[in-house]
C-alpha atoms as a PDB file:
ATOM      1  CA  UNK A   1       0.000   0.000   0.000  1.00  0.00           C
ATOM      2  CA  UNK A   2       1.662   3.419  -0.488  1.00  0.00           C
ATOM      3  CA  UNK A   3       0.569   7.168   0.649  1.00  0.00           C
ATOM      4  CA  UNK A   4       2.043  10.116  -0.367  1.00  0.00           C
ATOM      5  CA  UNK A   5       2.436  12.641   2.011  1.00  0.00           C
ATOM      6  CA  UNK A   6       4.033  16.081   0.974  1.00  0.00           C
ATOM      7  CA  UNK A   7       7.259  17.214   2.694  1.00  0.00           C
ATOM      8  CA  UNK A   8       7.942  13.830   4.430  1.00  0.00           C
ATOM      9  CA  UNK A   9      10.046  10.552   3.183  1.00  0.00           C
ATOM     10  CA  UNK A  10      10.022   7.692   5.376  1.00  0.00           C
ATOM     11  CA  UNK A  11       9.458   4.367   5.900  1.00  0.00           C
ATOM     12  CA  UNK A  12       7.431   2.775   8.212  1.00  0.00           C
ATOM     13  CA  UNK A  13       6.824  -1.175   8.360  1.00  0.00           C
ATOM     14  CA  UNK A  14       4.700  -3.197  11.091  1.00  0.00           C
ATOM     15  CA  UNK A  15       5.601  -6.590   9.141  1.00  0.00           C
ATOM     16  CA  UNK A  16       5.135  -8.662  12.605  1.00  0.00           C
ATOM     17  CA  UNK A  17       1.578  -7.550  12.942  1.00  0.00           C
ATOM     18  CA  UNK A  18      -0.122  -7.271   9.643  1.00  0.00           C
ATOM     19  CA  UNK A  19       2.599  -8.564   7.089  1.00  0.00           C
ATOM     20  CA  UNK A  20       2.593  -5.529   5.057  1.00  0.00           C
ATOM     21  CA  UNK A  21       4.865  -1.998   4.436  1.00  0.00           C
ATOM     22  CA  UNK A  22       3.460   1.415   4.164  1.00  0.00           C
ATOM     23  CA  UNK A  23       5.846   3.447   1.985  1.00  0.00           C
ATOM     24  CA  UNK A  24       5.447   6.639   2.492  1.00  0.00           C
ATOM     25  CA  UNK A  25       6.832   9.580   0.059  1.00  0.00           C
ATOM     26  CA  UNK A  26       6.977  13.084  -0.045  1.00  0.00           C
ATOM     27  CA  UNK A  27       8.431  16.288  -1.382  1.00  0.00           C
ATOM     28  CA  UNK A  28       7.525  18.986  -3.856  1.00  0.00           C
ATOM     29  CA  UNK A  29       5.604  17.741  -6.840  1.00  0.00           C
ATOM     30  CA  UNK A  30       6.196  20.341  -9.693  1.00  0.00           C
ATOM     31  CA  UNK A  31       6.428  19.907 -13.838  1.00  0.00           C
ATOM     32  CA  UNK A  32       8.277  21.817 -16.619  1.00  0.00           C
ATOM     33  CA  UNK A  33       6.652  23.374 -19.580  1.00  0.00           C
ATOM     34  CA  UNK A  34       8.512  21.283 -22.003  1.00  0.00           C
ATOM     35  CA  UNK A  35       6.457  17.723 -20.335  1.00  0.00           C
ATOM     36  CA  UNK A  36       3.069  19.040 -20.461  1.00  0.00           C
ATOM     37  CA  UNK A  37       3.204  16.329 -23.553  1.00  0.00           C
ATOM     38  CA  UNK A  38       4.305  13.657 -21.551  1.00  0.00           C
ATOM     39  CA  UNK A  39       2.192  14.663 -18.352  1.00  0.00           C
ATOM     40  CA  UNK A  40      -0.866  13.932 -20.604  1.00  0.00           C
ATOM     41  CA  UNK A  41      -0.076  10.858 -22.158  1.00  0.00           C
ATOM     42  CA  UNK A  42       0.776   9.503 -18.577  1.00  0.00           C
ATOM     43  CA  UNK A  43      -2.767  10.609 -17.302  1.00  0.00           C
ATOM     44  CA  UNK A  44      -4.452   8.493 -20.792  1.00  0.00           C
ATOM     45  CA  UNK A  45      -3.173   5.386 -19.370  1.00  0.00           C
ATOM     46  CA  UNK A  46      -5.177   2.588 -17.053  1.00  0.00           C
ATOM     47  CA  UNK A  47      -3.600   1.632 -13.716  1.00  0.00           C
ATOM     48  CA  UNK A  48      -1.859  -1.870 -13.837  1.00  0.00           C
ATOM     49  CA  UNK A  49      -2.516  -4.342 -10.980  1.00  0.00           C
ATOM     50  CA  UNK A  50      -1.017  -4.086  -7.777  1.00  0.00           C
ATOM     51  CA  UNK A  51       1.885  -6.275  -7.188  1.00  0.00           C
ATOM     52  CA  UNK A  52       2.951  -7.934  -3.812  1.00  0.00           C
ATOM     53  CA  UNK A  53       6.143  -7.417  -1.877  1.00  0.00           C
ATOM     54  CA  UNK A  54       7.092 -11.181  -0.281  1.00  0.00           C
ATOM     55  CA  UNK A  55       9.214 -10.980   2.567  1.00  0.00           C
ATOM     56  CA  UNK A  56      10.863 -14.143   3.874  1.00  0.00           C
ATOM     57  CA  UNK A  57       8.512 -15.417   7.129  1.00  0.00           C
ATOM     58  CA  UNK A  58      11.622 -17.171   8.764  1.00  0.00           C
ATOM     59  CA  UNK A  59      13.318 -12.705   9.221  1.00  0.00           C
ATOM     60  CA  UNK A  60      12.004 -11.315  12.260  1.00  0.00           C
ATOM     61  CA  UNK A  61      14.031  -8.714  12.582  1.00  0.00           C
ATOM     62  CA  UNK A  62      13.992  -5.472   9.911  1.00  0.00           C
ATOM     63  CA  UNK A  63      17.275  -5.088   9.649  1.00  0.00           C
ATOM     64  CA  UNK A  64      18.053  -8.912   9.129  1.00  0.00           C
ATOM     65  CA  UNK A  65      16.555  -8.792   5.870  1.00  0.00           C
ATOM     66  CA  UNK A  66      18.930  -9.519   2.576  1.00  0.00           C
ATOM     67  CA  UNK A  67      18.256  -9.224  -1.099  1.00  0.00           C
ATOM     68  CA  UNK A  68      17.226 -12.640  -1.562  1.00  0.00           C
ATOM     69  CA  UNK A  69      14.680 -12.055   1.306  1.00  0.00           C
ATOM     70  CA  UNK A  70      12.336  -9.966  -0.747  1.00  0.00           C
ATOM     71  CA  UNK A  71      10.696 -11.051  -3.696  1.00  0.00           C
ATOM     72  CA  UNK A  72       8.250  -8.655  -5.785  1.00  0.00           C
ATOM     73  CA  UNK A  73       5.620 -10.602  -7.022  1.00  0.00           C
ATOM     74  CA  UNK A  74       3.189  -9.312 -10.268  1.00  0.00           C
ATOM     75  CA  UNK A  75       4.650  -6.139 -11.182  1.00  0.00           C
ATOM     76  CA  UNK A  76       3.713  -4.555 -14.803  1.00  0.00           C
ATOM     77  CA  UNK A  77       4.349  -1.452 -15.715  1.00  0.00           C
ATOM     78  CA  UNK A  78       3.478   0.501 -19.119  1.00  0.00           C
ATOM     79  CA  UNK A  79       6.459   1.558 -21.293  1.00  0.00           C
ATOM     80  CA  UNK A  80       9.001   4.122 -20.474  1.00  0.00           C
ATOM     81  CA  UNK A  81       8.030   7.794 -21.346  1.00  0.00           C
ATOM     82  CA  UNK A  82      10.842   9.682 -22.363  1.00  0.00           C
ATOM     83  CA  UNK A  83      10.874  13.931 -21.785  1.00  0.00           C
ATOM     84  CA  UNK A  84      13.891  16.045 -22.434  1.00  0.00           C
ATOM     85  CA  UNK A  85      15.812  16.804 -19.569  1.00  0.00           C
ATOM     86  CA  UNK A  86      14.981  20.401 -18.001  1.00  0.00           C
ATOM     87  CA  UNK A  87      17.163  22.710 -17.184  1.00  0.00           C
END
């Protein structure tokens, strides 16, 4: 599940309880003149299925966890959009 919440980037997981991570993300959201183009194609398309994050059952502890731990299970995404870089 993931909330965006502006000014704010952290990470917050209560795997022990209810087996799932809240990602939370924030910062300024802003976009350049030269990707209104872009910006409208990306609002055309359908959302995808969500996906699943696996973590290993045996890892109780957060900071145990390795790669091979976490498995991401049904992800699809739409092709890249590319946009000039703004400067």
């Amino acid at each position: 599940m993931c909330k965006i919440q502006n000014a704010q980037s952290s990470f917050y997981t209560n795997h022990q309880q209810r087996k799932h991570i809240v990602h939370k993300i924030g910062g300024i959201k802003h976009l350049y003149a030269n990707h209104f183009e872009q910006a409208q194609l990306q609002l055309t398309r359908e959302p995808m299925g969500l996906c699943q994050l696996k973590l290993n059952p045996e890892i109780t502890d957060l900071f145990d966890f390795q790669f091979e731990d976490i498995e991401i299970v049904g992800y699809e995404s739409h092709p890249a959009i590319k946009a000039p870089v703004a400067v």
